[in-house]
C-alpha atoms as a PDB file:
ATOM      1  CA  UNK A   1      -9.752  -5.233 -30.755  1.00  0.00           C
ATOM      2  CA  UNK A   2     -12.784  -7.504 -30.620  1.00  0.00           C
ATOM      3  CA  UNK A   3     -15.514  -6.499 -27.215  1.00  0.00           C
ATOM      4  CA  UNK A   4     -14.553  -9.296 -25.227  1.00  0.00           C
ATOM      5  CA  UNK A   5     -11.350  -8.032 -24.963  1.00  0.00           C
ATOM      6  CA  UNK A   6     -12.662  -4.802 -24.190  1.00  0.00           C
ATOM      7  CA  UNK A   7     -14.241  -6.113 -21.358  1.00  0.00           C
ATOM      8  CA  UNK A   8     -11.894  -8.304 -19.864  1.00  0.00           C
ATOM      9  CA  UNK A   9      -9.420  -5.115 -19.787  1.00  0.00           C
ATOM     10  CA  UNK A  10     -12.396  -3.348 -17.942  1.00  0.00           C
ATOM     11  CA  UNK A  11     -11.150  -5.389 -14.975  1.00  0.00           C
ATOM     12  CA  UNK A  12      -7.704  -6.004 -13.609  1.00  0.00           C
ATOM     13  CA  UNK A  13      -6.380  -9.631 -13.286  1.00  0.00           C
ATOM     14  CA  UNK A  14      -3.298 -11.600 -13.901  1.00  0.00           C
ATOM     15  CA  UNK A  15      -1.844 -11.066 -17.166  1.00  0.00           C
ATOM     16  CA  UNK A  16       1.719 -11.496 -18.645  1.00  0.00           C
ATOM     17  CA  UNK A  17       3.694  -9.389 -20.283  1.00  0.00           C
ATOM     18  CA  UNK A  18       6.902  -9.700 -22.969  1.00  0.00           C
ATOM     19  CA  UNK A  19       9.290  -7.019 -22.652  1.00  0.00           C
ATOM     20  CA  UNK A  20      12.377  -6.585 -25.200  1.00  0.00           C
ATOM     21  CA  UNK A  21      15.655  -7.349 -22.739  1.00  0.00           C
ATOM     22  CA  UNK A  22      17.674  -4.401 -22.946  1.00  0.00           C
ATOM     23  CA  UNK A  23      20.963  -5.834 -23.095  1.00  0.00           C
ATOM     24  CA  UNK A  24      20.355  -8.549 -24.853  1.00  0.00           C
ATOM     25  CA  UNK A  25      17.323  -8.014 -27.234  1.00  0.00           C
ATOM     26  CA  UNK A  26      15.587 -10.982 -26.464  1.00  0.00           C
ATOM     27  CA  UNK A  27      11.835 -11.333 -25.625  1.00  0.00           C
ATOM     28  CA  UNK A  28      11.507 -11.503 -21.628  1.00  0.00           C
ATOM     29  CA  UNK A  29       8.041 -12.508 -20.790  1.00  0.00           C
ATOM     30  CA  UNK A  30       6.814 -12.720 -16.810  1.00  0.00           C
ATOM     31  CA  UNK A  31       3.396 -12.718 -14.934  1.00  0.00           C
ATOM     32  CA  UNK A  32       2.059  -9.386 -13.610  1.00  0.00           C
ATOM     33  CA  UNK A  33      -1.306  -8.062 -12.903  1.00  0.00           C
ATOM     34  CA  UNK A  34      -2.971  -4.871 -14.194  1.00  0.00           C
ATOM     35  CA  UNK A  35      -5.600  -2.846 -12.641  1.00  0.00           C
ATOM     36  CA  UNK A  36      -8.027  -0.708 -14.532  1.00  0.00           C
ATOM     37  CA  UNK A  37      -8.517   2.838 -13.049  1.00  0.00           C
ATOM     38  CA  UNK A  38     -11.118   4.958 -14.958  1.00  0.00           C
ATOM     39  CA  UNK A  39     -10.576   3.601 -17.727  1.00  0.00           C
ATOM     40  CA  UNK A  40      -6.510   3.991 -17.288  1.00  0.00           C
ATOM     41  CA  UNK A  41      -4.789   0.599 -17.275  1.00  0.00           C
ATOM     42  CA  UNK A  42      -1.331   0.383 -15.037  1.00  0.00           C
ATOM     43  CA  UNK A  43       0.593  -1.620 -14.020  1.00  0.00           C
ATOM     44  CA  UNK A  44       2.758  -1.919 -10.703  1.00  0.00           C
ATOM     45  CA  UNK A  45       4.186  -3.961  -8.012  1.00  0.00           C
ATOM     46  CA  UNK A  46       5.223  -4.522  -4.482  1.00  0.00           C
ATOM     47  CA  UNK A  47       7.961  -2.132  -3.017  1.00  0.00           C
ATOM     48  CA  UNK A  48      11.139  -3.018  -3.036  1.00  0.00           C
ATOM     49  CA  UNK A  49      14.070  -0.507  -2.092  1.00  0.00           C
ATOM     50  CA  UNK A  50      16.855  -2.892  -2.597  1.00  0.00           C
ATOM     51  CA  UNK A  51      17.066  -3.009  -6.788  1.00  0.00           C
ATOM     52  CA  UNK A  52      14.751  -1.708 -10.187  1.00  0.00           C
ATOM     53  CA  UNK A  53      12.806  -4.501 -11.688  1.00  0.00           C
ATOM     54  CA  UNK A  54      14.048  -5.873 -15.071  1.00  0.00           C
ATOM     55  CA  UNK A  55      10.792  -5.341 -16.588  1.00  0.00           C
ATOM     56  CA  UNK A  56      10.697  -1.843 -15.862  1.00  0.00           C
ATOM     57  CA  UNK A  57      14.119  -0.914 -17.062  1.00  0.00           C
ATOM     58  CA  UNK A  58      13.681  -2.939 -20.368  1.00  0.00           C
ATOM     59  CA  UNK A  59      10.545  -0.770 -20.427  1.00  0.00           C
ATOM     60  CA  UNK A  60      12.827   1.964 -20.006  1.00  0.00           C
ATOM     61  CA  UNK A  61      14.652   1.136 -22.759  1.00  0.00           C
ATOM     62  CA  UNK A  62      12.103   0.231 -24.815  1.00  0.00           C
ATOM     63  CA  UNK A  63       8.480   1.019 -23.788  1.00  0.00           C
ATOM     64  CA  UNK A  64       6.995  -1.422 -26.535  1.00  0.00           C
ATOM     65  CA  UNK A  65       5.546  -4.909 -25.652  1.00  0.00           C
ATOM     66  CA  UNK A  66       2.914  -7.206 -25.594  1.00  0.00           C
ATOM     67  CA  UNK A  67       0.224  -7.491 -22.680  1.00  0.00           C
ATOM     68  CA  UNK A  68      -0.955 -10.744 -22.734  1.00  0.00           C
ATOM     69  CA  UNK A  69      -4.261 -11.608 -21.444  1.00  0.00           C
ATOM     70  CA  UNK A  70      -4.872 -15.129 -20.426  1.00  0.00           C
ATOM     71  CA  UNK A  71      -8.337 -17.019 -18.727  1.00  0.00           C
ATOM     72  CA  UNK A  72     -11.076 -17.178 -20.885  1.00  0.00           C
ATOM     73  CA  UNK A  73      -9.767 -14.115 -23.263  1.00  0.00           C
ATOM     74  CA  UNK A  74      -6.358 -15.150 -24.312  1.00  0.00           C
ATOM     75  CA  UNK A  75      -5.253 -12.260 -26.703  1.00  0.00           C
ATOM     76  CA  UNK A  76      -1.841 -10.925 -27.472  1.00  0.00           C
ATOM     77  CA  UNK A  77      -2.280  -7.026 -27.346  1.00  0.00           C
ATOM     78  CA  UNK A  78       0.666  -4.585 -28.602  1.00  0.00           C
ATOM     79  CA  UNK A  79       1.516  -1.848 -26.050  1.00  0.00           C
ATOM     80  CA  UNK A  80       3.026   1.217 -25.041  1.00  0.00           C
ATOM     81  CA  UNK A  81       4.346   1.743 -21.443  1.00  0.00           C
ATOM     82  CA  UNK A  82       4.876   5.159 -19.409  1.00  0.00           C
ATOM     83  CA  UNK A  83       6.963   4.972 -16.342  1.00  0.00           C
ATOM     84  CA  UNK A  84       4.902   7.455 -13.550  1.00  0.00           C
ATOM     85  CA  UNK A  85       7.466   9.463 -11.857  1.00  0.00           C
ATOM     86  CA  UNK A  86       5.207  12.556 -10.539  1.00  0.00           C
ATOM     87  CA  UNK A  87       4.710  11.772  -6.769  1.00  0.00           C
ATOM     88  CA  UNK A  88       1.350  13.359  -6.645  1.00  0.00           C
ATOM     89  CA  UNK A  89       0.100  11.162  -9.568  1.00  0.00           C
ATOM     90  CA  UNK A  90       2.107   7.857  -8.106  1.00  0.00           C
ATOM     91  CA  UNK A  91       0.472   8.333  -4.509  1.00  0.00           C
ATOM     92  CA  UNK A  92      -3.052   8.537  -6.254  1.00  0.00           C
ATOM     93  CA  UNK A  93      -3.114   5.376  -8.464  1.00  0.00           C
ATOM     94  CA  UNK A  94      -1.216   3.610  -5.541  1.00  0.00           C
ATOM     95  CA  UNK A  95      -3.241   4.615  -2.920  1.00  0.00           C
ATOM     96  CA  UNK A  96      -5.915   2.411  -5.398  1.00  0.00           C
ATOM     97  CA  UNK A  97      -3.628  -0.026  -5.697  1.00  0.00           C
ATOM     98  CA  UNK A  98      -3.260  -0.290  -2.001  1.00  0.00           C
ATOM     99  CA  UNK A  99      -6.835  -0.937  -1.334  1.00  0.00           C
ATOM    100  CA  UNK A 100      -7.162  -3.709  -3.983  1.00  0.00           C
ATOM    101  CA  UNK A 101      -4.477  -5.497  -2.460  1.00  0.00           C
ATOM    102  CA  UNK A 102      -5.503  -4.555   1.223  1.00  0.00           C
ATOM    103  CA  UNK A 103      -2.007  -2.922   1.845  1.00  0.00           C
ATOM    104  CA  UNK A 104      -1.225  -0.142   4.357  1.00  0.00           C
ATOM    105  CA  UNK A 105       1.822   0.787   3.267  1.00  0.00           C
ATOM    106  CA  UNK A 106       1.134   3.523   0.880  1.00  0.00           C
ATOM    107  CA  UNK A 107       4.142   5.936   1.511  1.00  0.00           C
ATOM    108  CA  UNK A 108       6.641   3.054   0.879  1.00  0.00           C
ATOM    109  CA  UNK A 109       4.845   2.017  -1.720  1.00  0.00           C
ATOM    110  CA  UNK A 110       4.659   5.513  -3.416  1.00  0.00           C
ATOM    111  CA  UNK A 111       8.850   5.193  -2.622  1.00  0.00           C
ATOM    112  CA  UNK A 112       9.461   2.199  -4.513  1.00  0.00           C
ATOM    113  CA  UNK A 113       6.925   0.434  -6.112  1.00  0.00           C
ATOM    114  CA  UNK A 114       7.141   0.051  -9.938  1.00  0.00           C
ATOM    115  CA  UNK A 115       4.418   2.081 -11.617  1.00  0.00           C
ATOM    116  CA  UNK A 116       3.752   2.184 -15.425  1.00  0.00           C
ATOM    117  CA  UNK A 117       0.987   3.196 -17.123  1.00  0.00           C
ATOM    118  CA  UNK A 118      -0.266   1.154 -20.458  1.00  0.00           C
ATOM    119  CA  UNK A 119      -1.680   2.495 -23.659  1.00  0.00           C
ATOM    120  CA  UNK A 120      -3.168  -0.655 -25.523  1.00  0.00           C
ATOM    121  CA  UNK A 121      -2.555   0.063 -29.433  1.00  0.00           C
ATOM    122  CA  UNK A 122      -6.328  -1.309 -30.823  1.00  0.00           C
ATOM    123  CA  UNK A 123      -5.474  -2.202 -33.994  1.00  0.00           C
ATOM    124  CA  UNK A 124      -2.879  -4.699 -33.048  1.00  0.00           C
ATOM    125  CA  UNK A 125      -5.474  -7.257 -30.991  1.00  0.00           C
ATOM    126  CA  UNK A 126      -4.398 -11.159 -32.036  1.00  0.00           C
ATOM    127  CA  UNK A 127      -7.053 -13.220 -30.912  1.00  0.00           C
ATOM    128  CA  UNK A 128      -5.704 -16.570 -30.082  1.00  0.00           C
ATOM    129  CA  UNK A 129      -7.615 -19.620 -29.242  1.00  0.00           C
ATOM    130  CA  UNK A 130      -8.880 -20.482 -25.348  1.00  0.00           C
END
């Protein structure tokens, strides 16, 4: 991976990723934004009690995919995602999560927000042309 992607993972932004569907095998790709957390990247969303997001159970499935960054870096990255589970661990990186986004709503948040950590896999950076 070359140092400006390094450094625009430093930061959180929008991104997309491309899961694997896992009923149907296809490439599912959608627009999400990371945050960087000492050096830990994750990804989550907003709460929602009513259903599990269909990135998160292809992720499930499958936790390989690519995390796309786009801007000024655009770079395909291969990736490895971890569902957090461990409330302790979830209310931490969402209480962080909560204060970039200016939410209150940590406990609900901590209920059911998705929450995956990502492990970038170095080796497999594709620059692409801005």
């Amino acid at each position: 991976m070359d140092d400006r992607a390094r450094r625009a993972l430093m930061h959180g932004h929008t991104i997309d990723i491309t899961t694997t569907g896992r009923r149907t095998g296809k490439p599912r790709r959608i627009e999400i934004v990371f945050h960087n957390f000492d050096g830990h990247i994750y990804i989550s969303g907003m709460p929602n009690p009513v259903r599990r997001r269909s990135w998160l159970a292809n992720l499930e499935a499958n936790p390989r995919f690519t995390f796309h960054l786009k801007g000024p870096i655009r770079t395909d990255l291969q990736a490895r995602a971890v569902e957090i589970t461990e409330p302790r661990r979830r209310r931490e990186i969402l209480e962080k999560v909560a204060r970039v986004w200016r939410r209150t709503d940590v406990d609900s948040m901590v209920r059911y927000s998705p929450l995956i950590e990502v492990t970038i896999d170095d080796a497999a950076a594709a620059p692409m042309s801005a």
